[in-house]
N, C-alpha and C. Protein backbone atom coordinates (compact mmCIF):
# COMPACT_ATOMS: atom_id res chain seq x y z
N UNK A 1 0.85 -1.18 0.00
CA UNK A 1 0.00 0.00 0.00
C UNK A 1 0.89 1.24 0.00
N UNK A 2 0.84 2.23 -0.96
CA UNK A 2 1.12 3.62 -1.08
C UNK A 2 0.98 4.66 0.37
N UNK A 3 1.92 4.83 0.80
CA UNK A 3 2.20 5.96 1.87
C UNK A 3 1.38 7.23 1.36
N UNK A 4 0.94 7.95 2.39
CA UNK A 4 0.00 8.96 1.74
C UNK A 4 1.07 10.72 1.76
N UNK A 5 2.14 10.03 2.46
CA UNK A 5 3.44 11.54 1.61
C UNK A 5 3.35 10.65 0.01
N UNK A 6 3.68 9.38 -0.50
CA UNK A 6 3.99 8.89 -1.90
C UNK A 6 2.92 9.26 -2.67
N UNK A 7 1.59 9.33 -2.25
CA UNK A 7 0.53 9.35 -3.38
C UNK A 7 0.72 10.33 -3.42
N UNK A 8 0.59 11.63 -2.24
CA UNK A 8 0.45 13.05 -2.28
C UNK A 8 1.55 13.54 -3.75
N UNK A 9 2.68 13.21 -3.51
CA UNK A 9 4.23 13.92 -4.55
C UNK A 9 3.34 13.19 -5.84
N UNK A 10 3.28 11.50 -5.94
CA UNK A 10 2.90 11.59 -7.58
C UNK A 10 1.60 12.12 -8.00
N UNK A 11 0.86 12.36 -6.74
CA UNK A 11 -0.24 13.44 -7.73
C UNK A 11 0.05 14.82 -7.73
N UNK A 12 1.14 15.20 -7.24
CA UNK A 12 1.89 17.06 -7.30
C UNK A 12 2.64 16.59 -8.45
N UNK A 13 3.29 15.49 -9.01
CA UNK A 13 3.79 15.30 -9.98
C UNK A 13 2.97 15.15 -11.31
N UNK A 14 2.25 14.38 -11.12
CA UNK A 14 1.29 14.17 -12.39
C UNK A 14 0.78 15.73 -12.47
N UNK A 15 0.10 16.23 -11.62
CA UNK A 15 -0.53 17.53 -12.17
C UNK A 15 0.60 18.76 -12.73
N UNK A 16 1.71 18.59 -12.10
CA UNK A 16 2.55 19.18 -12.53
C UNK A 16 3.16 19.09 -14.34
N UNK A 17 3.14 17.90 -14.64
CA UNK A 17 3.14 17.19 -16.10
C UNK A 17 1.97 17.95 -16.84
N UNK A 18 0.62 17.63 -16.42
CA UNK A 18 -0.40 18.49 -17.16
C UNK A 18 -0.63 19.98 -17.38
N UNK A 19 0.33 20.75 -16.27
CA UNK A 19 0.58 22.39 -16.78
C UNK A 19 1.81 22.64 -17.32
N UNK A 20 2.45 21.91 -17.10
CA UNK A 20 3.75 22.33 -17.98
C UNK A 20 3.54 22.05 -19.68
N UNK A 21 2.55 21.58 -19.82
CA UNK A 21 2.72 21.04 -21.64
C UNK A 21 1.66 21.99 -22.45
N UNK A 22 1.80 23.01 -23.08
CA UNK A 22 1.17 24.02 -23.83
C UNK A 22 0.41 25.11 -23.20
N UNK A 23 -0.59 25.76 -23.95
CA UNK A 23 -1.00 26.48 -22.79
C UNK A 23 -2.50 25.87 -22.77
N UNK A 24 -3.16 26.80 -21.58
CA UNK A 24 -3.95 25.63 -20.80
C UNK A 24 -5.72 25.38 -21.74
N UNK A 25 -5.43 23.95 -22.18
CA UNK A 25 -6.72 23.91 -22.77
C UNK A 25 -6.61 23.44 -24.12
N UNK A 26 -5.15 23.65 -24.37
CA UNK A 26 -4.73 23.74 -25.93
C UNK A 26 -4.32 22.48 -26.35
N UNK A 27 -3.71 21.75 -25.07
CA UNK A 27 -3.23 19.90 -25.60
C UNK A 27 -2.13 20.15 -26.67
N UNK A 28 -1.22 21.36 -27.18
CA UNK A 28 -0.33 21.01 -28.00
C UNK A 28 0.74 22.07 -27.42
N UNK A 29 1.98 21.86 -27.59
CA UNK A 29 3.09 22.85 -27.70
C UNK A 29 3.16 23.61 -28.81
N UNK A 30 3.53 24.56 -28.60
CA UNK A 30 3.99 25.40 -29.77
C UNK A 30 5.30 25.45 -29.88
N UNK A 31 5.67 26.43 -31.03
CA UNK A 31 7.14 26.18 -31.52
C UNK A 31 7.82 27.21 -30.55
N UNK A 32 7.81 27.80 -29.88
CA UNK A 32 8.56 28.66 -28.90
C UNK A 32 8.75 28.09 -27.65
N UNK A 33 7.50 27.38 -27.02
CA UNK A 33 7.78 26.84 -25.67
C UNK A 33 8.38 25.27 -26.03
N UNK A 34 8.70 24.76 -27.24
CA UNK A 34 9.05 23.52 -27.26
C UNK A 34 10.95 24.55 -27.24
N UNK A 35 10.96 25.20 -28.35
CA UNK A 35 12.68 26.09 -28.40
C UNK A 35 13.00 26.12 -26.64
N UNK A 36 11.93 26.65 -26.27
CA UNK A 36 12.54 27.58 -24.57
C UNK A 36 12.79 25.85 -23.85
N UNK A 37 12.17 25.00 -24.32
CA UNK A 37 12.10 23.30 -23.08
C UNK A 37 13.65 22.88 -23.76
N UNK A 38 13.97 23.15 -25.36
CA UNK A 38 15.09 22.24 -25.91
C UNK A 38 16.33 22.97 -24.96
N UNK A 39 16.52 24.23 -24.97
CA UNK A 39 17.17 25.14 -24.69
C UNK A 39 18.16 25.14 -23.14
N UNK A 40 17.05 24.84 -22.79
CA UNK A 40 17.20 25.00 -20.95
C UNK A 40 17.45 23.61 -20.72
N UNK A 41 16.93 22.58 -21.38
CA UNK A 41 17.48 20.92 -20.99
C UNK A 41 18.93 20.93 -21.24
N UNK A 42 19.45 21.63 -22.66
CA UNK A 42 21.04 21.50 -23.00
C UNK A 42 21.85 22.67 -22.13
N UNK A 43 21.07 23.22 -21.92
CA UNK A 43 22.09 24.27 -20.89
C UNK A 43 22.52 24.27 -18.99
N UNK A 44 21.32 23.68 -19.12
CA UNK A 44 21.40 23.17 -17.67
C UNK A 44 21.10 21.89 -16.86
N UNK A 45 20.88 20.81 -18.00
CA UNK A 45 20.82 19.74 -17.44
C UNK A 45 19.67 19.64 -16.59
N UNK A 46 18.27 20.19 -16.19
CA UNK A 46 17.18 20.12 -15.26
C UNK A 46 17.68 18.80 -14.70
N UNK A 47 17.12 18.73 -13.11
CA UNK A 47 16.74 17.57 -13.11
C UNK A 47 15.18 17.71 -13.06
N UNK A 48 14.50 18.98 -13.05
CA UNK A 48 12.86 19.50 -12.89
C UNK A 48 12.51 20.46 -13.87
N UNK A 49 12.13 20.43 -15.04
CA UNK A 49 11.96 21.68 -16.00
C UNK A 49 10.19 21.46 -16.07
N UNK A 50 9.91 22.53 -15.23
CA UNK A 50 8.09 22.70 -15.76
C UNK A 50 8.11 24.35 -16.58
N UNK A 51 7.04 23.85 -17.69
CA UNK A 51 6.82 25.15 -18.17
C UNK A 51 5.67 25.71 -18.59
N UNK A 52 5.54 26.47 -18.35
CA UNK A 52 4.01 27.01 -18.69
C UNK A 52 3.57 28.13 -19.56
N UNK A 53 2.81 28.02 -20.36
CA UNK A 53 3.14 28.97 -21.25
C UNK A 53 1.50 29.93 -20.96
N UNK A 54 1.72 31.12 -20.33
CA UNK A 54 0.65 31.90 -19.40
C UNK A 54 0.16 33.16 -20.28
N UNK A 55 0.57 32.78 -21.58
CA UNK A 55 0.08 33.83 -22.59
C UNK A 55 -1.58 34.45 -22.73
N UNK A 56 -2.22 33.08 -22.10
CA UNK A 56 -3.93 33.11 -22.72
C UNK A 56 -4.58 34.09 -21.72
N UNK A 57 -3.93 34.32 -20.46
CA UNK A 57 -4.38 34.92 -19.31
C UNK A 57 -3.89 36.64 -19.52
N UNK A 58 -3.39 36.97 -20.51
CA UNK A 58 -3.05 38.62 -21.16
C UNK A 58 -3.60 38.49 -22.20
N UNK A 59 -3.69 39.76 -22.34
CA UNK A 59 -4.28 40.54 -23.75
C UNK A 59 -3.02 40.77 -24.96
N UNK A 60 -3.13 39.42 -25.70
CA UNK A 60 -2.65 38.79 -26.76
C UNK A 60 -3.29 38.25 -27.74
N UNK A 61 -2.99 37.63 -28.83
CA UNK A 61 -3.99 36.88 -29.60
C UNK A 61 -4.31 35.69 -29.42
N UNK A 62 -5.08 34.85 -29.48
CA UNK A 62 -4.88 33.44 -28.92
C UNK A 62 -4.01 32.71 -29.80
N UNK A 63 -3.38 31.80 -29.05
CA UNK A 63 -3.00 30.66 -29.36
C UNK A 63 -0.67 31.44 -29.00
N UNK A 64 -1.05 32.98 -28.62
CA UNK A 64 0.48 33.23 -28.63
C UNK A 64 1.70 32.91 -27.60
N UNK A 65 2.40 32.87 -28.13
CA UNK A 65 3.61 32.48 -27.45
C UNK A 65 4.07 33.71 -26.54
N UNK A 66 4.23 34.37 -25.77
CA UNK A 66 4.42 35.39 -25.29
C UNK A 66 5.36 35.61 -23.79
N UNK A 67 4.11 35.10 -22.75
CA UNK A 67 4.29 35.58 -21.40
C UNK A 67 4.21 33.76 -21.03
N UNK A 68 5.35 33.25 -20.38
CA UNK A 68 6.05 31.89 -19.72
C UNK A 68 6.15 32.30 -18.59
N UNK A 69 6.03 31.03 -17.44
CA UNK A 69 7.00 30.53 -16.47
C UNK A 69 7.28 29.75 -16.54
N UNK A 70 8.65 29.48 -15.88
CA UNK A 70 9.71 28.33 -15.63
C UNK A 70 10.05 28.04 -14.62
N UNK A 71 10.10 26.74 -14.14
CA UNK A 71 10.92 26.22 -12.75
C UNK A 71 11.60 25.53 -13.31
N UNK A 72 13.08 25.92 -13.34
CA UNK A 72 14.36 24.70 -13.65
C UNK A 72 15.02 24.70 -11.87
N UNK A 73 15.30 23.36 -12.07
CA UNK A 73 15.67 22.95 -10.95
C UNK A 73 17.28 22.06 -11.48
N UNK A 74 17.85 22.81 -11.35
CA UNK A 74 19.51 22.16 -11.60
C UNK A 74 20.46 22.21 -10.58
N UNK A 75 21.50 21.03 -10.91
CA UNK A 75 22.82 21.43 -9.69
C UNK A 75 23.69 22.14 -10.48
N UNK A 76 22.98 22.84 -11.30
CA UNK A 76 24.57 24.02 -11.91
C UNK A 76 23.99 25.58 -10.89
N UNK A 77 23.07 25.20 -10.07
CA UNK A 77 22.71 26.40 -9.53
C UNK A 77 23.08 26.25 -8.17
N UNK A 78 24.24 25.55 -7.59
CA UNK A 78 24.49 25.37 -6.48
C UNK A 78 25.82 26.04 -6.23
N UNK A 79 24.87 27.07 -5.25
CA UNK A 79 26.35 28.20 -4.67
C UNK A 79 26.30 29.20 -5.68
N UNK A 80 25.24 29.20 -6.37
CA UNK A 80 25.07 30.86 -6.89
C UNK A 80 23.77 31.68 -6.54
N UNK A 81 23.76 32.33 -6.65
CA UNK A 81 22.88 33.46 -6.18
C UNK A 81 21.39 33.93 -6.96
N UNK A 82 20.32 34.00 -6.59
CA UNK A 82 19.39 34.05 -7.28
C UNK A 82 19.53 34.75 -8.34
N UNK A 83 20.50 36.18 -8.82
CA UNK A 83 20.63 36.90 -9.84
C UNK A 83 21.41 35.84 -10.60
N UNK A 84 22.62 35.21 -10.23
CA UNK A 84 23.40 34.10 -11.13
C UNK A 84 22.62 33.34 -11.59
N UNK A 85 21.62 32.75 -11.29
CA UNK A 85 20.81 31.80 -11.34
C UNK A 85 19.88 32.30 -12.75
N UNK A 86 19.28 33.35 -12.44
CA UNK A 86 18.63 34.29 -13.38
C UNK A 86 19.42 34.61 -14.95
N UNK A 87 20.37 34.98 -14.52
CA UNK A 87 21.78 34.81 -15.73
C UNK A 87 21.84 34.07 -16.63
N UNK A 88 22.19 32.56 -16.19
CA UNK A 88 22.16 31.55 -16.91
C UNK A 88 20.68 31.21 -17.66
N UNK A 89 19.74 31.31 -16.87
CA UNK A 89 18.42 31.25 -18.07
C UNK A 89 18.42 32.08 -18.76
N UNK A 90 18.47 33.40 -18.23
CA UNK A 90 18.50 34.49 -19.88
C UNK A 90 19.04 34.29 -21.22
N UNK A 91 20.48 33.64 -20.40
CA UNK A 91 22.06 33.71 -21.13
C UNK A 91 21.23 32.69 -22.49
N UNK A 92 20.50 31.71 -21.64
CA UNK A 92 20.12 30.71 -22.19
C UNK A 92 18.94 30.38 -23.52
N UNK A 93 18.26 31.65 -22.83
CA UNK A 93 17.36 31.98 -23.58
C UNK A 93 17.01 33.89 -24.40
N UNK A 94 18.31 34.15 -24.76
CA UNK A 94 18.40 35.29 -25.26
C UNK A 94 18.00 35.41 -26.58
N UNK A 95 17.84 34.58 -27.25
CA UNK A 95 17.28 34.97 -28.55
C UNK A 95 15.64 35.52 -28.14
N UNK A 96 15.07 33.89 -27.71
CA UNK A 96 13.64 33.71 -27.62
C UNK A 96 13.11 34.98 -26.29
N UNK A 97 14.26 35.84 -25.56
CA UNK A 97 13.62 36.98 -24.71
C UNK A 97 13.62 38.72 -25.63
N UNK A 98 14.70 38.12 -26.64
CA UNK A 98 15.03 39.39 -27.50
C UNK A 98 14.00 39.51 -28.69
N UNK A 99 13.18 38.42 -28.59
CA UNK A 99 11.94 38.76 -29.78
C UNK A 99 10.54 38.08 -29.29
N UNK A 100 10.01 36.22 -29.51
CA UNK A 100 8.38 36.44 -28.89
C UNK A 100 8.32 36.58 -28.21
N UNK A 101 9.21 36.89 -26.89
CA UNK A 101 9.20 36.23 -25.27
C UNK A 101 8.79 37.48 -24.69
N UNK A 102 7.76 38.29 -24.15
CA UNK A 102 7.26 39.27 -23.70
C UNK A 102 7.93 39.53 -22.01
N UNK A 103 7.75 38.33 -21.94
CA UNK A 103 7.68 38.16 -19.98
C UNK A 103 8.27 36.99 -19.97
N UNK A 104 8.58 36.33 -18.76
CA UNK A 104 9.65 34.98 -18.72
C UNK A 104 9.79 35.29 -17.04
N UNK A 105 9.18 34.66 -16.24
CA UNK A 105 8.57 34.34 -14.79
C UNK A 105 9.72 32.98 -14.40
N UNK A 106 10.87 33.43 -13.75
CA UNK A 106 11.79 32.51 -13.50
C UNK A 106 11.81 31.62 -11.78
N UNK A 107 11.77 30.18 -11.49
CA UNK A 107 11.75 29.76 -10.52
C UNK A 107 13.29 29.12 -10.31
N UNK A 108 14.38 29.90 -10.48
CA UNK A 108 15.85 28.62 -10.73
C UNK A 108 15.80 28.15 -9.13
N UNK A 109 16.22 26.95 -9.07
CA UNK A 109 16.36 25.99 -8.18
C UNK A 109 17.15 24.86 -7.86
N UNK A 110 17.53 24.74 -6.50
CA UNK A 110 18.83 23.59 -6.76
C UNK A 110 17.93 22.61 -6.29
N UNK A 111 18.19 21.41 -6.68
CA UNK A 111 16.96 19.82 -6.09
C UNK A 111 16.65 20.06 -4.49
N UNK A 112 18.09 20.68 -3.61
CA UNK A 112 17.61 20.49 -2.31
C UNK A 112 16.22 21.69 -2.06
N UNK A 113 16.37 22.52 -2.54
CA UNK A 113 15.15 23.43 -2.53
C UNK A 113 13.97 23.54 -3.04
N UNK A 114 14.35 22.52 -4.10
CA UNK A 114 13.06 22.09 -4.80
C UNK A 114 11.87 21.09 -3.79
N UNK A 115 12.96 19.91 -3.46
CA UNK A 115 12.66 19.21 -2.29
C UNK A 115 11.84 19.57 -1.43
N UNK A 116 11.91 21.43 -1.01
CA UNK A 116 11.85 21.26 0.38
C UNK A 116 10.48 22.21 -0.07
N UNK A 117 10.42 22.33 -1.58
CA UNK A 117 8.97 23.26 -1.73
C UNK A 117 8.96 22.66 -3.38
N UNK A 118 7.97 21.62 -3.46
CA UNK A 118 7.86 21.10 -5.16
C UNK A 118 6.55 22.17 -5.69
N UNK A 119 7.01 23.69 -5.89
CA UNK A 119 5.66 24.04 -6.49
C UNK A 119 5.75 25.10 -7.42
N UNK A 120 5.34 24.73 -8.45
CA UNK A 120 5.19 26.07 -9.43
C UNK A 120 4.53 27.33 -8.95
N UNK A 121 5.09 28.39 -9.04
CA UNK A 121 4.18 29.14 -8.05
C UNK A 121 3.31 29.83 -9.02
N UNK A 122 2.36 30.34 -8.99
CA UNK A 122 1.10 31.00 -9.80
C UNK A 122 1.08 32.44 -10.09
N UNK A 123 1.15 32.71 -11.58
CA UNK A 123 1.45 34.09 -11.49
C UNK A 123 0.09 34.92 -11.18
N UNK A 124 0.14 36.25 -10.85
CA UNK A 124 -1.09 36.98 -10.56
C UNK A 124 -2.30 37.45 -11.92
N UNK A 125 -3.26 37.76 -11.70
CA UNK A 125 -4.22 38.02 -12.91
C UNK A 125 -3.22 39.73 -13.44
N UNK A 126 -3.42 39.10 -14.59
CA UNK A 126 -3.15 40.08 -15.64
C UNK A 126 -3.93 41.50 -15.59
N UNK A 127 -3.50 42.78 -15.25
CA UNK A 127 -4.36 44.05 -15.50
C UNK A 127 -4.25 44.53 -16.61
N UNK A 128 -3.41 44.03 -17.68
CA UNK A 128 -3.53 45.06 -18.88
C UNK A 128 -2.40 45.76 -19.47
N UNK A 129 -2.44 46.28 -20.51
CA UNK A 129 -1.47 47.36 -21.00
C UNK A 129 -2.04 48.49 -20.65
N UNK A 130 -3.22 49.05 -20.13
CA UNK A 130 -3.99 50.01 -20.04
C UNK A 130 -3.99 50.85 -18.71
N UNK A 131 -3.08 52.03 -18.57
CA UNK A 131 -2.99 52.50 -17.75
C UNK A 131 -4.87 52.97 -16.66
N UNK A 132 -5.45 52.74 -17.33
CA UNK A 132 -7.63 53.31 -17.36
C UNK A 132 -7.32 51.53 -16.63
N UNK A 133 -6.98 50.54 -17.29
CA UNK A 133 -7.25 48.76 -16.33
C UNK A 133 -6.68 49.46 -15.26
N UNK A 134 -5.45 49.49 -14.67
CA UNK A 134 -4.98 49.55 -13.72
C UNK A 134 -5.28 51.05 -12.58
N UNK A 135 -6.41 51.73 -12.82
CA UNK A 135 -6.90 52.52 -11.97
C UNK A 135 -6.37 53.89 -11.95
N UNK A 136 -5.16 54.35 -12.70
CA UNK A 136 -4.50 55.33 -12.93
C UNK A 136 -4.58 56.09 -13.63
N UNK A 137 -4.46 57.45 -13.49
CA UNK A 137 -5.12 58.28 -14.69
C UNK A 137 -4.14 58.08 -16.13
């Protein structure tokens, strides 16, 4: 019989599998968040790469590649500093931030920290490009 810490992680795992793969609703990758998954596997070896592609929740067109988060969880991030950490994904992903990549929501992580918190964290609702959305004259 399954320990109920074991069921708990493979169902934080399984659900974790179902947001990381396109954006939500869509059942397919696109060609930018599959570039940003090839990218970050050869550069840093994940042992945890979730990705999410959080475009549908802004004012974009559907189906765009835009606004991502990422949790890479690597041991090339051990003994550097959350800005170092930040570095190497950019470094990593500088083409795809220098043209579709609008936004790029970074979680870098070493396994022991991942460990000690397995969670994608949730970005906030979108207000807009519209200074009138956000309450300001």
């Amino acid at each position: 019989m399954l320990s109920g810490q074991l069921v708990r992680r493979l169902f934080s795992m399984a659900s974790r599998v179902c947001l990381a793969r396109g954006s939500p609703g869509s059942g397919t990758i696109g060609p930018v968040e599959a570039t940003i998954r090839t990218k970050l596997e050869q550069a840093l070896n994940p042992e945890v790469l979730e990705l999410r592609n959080e475009s549908g929740g802004h004012a974009v067109p559907a189906g765009s590649e835009t606004h991502f988060r990422v949790a890479v969880v690597s041991s090339r991030f051990e003994g550097l500093s959350p800005l170092q950490r930040h570095r190497l994904v950019h470094a990593a992903l500088a083409e795809e931030l220098a043209g579709p990549v609008h936004a790029l929501a970074i979680q870098a992580r070493t396994p022991a920290q991942w460990r000690e918190n397995p969670q994608l964290d949730v970005s906030p609702p979108c207000l807009g490009g519209s200074k009138k959305t956000r309450g300001t004259p």
